[in-house]
Protein backbone atom coordinates (compact mmCIF):
# COMPACT_ATOMS: atom_id res chain seq x y z
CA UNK A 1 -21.67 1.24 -19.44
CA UNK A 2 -18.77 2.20 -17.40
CA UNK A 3 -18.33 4.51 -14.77
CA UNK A 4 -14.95 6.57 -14.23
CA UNK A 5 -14.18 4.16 -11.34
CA UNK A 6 -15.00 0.84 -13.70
CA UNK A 7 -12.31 2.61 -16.19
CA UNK A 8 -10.04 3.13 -13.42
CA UNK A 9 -10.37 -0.23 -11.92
CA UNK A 10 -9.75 -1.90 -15.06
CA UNK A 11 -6.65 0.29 -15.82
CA UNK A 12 -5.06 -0.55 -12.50
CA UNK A 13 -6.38 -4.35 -13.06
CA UNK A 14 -4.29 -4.64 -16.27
CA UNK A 15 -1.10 -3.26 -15.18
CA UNK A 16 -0.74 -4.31 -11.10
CA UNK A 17 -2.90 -7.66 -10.81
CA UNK A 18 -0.76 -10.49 -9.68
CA UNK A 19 -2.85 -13.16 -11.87
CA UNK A 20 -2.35 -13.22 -16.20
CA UNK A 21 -5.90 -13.80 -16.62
CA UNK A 22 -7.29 -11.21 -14.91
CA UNK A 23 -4.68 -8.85 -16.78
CA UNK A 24 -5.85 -10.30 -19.89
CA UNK A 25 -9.67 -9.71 -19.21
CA UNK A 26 -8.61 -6.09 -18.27
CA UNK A 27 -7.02 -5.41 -21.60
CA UNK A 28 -10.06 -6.71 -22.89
CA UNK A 29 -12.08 -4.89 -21.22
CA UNK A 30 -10.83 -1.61 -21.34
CA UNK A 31 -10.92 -1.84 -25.29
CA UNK A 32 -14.76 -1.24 -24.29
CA UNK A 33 -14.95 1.31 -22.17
CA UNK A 34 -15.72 5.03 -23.66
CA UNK A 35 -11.90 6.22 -22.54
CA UNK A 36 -9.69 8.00 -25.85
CA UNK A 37 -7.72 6.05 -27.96
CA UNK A 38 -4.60 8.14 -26.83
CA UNK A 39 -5.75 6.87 -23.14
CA UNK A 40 -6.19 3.48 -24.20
CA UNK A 41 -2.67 3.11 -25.99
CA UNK A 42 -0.79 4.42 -23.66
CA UNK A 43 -2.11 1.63 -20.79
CA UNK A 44 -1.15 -0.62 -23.80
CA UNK A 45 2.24 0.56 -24.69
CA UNK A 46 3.31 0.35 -20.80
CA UNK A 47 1.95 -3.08 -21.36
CA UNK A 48 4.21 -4.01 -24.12
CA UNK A 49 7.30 -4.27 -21.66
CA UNK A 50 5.75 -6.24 -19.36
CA UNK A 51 7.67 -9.39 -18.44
CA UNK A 52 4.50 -11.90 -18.96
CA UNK A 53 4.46 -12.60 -22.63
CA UNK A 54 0.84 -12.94 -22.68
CA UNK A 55 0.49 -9.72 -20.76
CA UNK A 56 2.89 -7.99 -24.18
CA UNK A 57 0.73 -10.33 -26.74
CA UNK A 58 -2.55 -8.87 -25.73
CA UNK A 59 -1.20 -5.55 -25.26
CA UNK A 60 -0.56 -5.44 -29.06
CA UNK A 61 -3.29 -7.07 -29.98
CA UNK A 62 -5.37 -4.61 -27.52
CA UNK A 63 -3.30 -1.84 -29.94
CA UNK A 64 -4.38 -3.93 -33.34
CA UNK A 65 -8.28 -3.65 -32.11
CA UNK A 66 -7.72 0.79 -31.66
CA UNK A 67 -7.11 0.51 -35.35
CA UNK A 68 -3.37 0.68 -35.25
CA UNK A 69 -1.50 -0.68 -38.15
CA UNK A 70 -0.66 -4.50 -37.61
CA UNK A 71 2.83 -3.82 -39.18
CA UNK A 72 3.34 -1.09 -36.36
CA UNK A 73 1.78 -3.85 -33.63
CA UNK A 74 4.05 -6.37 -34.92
CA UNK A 75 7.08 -3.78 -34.56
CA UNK A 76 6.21 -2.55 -30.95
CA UNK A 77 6.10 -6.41 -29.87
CA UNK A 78 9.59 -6.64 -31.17
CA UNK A 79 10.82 -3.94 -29.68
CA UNK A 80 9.20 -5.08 -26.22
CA UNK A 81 10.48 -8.17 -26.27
CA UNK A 82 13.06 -9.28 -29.28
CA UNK A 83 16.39 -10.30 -29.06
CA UNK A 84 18.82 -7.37 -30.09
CA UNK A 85 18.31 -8.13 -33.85
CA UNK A 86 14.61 -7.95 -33.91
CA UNK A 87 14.67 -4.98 -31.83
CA UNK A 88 16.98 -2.89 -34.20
CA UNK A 89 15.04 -4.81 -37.39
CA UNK A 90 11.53 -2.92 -35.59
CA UNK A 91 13.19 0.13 -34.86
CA UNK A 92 14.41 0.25 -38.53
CA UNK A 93 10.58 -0.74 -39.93
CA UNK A 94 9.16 1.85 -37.36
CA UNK A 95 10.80 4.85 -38.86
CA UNK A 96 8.55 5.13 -42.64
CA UNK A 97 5.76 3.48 -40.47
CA UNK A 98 5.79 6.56 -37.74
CA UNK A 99 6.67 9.16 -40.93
CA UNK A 100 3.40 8.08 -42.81
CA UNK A 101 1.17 6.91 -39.97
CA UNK A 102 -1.98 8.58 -38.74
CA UNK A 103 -2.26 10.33 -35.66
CA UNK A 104 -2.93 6.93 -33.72
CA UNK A 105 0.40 5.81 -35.37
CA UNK A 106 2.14 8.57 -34.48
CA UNK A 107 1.57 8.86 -30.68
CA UNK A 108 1.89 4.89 -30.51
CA UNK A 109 5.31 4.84 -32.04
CA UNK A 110 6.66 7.56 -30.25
CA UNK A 111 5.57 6.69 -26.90
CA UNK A 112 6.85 2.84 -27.88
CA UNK A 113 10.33 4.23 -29.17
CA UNK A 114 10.68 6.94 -25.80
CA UNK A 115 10.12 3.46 -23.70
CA UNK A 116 12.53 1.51 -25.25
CA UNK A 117 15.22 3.74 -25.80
CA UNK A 118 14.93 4.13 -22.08
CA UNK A 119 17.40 1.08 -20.69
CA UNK A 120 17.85 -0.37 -24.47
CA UNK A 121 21.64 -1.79 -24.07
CA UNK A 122 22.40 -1.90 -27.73
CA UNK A 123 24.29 1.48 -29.19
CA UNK A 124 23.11 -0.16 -32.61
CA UNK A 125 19.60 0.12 -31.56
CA UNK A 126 19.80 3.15 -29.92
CA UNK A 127 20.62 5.12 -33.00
CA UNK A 128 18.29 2.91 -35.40
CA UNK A 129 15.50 5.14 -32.61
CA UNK A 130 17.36 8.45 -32.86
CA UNK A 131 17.00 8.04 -36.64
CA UNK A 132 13.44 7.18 -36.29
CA UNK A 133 13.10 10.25 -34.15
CA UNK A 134 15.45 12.58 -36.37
CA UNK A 135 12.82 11.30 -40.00
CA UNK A 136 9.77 11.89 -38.04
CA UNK A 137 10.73 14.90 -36.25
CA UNK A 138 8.31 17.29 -38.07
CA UNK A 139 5.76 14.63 -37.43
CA UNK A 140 6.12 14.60 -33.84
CA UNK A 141 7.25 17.55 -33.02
CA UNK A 142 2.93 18.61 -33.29
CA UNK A 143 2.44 16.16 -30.41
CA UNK A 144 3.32 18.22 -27.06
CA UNK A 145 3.46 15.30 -24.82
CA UNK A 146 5.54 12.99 -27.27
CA UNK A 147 7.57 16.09 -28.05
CA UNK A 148 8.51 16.16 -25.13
CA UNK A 149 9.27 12.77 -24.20
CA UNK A 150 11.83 12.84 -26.92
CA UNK A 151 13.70 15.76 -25.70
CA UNK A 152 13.55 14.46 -22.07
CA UNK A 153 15.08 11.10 -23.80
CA UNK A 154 17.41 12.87 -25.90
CA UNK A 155 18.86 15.08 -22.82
CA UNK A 156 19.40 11.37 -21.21
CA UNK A 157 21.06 9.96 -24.88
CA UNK A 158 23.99 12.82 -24.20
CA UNK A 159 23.94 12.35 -20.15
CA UNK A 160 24.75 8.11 -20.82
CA UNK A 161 26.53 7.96 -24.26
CA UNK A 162 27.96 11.98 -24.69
CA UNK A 163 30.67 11.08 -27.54
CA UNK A 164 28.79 8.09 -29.34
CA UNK A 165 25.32 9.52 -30.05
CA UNK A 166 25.91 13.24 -29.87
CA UNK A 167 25.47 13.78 -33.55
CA UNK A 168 22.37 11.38 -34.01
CA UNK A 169 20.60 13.58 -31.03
CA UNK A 170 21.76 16.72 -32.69
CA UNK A 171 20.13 15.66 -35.88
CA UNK A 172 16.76 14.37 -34.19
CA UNK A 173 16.86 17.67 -32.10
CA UNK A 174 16.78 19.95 -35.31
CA UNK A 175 14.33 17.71 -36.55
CA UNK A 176 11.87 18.98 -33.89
CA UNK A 177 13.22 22.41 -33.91
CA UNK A 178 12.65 22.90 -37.38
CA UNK A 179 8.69 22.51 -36.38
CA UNK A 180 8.43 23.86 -33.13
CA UNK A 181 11.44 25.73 -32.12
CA UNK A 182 10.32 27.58 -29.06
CA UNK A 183 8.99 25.00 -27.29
CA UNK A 184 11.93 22.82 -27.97
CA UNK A 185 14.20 25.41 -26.98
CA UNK A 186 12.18 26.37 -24.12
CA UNK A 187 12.23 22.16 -22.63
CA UNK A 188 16.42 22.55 -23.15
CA UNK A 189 16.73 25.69 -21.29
């Protein structure tokens, strides 16, 4: 068994130790622990854009092991760490993958999309994300936290690229609206 400060030693193992290994066994470990699925994947997701490639493999792996789709694994590992191609190829296969998923898939692939649109340097793969975002909108839009990730990232789409992606974060905006206008509203205000 694990106590909260075994959970919380192993979560700050995974992400801050200096040695790949003991990452690695962290991962692994914290797959055992009695911490929510929700808690889990998010240590994993911050994982995925770690600069150890080991560090991103087991992180999706980790995300395989919660029960998440290996298609939607295999997408988050591209966006984490693909050239521009792959990256806009997984943003493209995230978008029916995050429409049908389950709740797991859901709050994976939005939290993985909010994290990479965050510094992603291709305009291309930018808006391949605010499409994902716009087709799963009503899908999302349920999920407070993710809900408002997106509207946090989509205030920062129009503060870095105003002219270029102001009709793509219009459309992934009424998206969310359409299911939860108040709160939506509220965040913009």
């Amino acid at each position: 068994l694990f106590t909260d400060d075994d959970v919380r030693r192993i979560k700050l193992t995974a992400v801050t130790a200096a040695d790949v290994n003991e990452r690695i066994s962290a991962i692994r470990q914290l797959l055992l622990t009695p911490v929510s699925a929700n808690d889990k994947a998010s240590v994993f997701i911050n994982l995925l854009g770690d600069s150890e490639a080991r560090v991103r493999a087991e992180a999706a792996v980790a995300l395989e092991g919660l029960g998440l789709n290996t298609n939607v694994a295999s997408a988050i590992g591209d966006m984490a760490g693909g050239n521009t191609k792959q990256r806009l190829l997984a943003a493209r296969r995230l978008t029916p993958l995050i429409e049908h998923g389950g709740e797991l898939e859901v709050f994976v692939v939005a939290r993985s999309l909010i994290r990479s649109l965050d510094g992603e340097e291709s305009i291309e793969v930018r808006l391949a994300i605010l499409e994902a975002f716009a087709s799963a909108g009503a899908k999302i839009a349920h999920h407070e936290v993710e809900r408002q990730g997106i509207v946090e990232a989509m205030v920062q789409q129009l503060r870095e690229f105003p002219d270029r992606l102001r009709p793509q974060v219009a459309t992934a905006l009424r998206a969310l609206v359409s299911e939860q206008a108040e709160p939506v509203i509220r965040q913009l205000w």
